[in-house]
C-alpha atoms as a PDB file:
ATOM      1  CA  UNK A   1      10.318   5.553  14.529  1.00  0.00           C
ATOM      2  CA  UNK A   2       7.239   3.884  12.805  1.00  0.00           C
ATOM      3  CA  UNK A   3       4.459   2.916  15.075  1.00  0.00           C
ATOM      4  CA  UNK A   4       1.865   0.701  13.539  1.00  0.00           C
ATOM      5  CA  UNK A   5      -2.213   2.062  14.327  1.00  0.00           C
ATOM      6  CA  UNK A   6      -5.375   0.695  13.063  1.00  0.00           C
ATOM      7  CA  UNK A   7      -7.228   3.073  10.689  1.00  0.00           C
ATOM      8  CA  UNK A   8     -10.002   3.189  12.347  1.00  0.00           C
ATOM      9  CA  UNK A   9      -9.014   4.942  15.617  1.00  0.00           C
ATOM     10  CA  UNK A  10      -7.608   7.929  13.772  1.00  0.00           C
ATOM     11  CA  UNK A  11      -9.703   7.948  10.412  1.00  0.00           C
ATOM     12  CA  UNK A  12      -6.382   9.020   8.972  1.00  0.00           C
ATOM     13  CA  UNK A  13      -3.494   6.881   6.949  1.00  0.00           C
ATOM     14  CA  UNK A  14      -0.611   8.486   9.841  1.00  0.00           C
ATOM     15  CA  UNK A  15      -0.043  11.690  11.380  1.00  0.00           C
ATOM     16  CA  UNK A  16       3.753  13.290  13.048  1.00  0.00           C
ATOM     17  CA  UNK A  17       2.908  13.403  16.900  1.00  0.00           C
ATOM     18  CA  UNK A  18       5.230  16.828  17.640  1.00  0.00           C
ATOM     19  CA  UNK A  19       5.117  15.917  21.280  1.00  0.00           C
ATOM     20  CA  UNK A  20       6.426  12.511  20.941  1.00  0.00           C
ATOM     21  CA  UNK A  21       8.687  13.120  17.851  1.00  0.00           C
ATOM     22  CA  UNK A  22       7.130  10.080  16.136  1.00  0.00           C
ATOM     23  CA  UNK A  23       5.789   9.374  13.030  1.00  0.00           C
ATOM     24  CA  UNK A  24       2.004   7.095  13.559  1.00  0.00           C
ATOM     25  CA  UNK A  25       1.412   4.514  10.840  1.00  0.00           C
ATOM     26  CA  UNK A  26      -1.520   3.216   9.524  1.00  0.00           C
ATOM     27  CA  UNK A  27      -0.611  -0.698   9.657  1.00  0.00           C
ATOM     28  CA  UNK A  28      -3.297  -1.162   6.903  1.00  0.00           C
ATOM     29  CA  UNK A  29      -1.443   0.471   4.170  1.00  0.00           C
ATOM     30  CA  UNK A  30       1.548  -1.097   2.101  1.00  0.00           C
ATOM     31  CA  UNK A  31       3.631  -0.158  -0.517  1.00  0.00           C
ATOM     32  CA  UNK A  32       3.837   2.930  -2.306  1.00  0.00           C
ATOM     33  CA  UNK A  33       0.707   4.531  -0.354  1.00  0.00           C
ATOM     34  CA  UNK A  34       2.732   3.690   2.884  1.00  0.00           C
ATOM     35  CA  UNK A  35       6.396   5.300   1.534  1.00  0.00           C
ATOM     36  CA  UNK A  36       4.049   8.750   0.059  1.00  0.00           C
ATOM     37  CA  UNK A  37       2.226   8.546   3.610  1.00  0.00           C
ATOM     38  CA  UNK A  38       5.824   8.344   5.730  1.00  0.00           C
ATOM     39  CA  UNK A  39       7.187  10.833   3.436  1.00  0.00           C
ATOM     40  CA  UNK A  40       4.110  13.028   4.097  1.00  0.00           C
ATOM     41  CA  UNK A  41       4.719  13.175   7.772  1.00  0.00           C
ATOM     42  CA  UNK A  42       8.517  13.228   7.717  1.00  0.00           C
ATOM     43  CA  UNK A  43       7.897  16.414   6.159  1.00  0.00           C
ATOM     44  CA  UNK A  44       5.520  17.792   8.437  1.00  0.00           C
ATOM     45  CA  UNK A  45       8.292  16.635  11.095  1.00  0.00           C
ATOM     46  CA  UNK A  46      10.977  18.651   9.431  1.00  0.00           C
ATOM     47  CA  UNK A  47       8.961  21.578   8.842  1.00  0.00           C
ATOM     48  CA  UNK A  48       8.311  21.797  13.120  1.00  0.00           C
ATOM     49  CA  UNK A  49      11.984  20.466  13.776  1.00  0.00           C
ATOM     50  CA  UNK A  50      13.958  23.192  11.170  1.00  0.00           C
ATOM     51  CA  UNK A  51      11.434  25.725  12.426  1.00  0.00           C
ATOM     52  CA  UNK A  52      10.146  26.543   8.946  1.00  0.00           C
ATOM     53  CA  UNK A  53       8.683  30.026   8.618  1.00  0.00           C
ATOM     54  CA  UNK A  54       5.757  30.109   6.363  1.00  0.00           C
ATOM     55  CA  UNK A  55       7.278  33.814   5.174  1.00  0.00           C
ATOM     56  CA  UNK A  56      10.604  32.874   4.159  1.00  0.00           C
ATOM     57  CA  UNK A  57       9.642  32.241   0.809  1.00  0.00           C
ATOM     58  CA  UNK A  58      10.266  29.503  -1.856  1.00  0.00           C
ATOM     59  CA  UNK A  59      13.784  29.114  -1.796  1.00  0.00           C
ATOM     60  CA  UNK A  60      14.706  29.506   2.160  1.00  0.00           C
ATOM     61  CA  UNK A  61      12.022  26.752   2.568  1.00  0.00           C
ATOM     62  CA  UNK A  62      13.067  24.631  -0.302  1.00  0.00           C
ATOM     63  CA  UNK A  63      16.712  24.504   1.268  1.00  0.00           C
ATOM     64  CA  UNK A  64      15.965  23.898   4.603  1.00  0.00           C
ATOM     65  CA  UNK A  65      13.492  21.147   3.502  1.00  0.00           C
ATOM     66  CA  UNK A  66      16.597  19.786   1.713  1.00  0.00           C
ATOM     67  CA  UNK A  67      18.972  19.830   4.559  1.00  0.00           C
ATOM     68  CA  UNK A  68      16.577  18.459   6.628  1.00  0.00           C
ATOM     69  CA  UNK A  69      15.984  15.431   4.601  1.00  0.00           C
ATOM     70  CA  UNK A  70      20.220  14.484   3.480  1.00  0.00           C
ATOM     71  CA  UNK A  71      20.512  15.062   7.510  1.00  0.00           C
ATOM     72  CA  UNK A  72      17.639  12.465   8.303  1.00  0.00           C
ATOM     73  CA  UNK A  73      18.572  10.000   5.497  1.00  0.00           C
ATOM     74  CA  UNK A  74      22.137  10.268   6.684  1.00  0.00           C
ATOM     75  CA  UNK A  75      21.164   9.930  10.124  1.00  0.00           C
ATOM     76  CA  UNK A  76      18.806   7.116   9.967  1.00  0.00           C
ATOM     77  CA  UNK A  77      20.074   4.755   6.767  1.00  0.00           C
ATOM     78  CA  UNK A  78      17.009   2.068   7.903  1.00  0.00           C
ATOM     79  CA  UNK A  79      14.756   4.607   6.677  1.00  0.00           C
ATOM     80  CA  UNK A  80      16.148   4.267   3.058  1.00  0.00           C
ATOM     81  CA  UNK A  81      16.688   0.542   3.052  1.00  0.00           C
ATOM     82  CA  UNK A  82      12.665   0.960   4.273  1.00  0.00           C
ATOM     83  CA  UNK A  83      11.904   2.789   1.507  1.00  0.00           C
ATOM     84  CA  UNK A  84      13.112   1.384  -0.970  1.00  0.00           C
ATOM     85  CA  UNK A  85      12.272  -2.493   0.350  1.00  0.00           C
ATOM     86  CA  UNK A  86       8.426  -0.913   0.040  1.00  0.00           C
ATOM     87  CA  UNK A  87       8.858   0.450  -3.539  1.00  0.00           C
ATOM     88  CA  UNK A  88      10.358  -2.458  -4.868  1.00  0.00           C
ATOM     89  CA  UNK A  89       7.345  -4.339  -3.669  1.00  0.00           C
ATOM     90  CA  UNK A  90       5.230  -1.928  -5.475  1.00  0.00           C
ATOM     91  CA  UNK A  91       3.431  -2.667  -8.486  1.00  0.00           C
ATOM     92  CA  UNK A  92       4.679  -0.040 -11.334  1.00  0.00           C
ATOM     93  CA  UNK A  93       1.245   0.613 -12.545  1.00  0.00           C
ATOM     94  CA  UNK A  94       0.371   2.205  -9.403  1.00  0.00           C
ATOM     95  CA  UNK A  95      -0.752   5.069  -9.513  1.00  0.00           C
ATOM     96  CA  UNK A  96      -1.359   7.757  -6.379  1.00  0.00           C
ATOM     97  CA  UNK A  97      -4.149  10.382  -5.913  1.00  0.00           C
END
């Protein structure tokens, strides 16, 4: 789930709250800076939730980051109608750093 928080309180654009298995938004941001940002933390969520060992190396990592996301896409189809409604809305010149 997506919570909407002001920018301000955090001083970040969202974070993955482990202990409440929830992804913090910044409501400020939009568009592609708001898909790379959910993305971002999604990731960090996967990497606590598949128990991702730094040491595995490159390609043990790589898979279970894989698995992890075609389980959560499959799992939660909103996400990738969210997604993609935000890229659509983004302008194709944009450009993130």
């Amino acid at each position: 789930m997506i919570h909407p928080q002001e920018a301000d309180e955090a001083r970040v654009w969202g974070y993955y709250d482990p202990n409440g298995k929830r992804i913090v938004l910044d409501a400020g941001i939009s568009g592609l800076r708001a898909v790379e940002v959910v993305i971002h933390e999604l990731t960090h969520a996967l990497y606590h939730l598949k128990s991702v060992n730094p040491r595995w190396g490159e390609e043990k990592t790589v898979t279970a980051f894989g698995l992890g996301w075609a389980h959560l896409l499959r799992d939660n189809p909103k996400l990738l109608l969210w997604i993609i409604a935000h890229i659509l809305k983004t302008n194709k010149t944009e450009v993130l750093t």
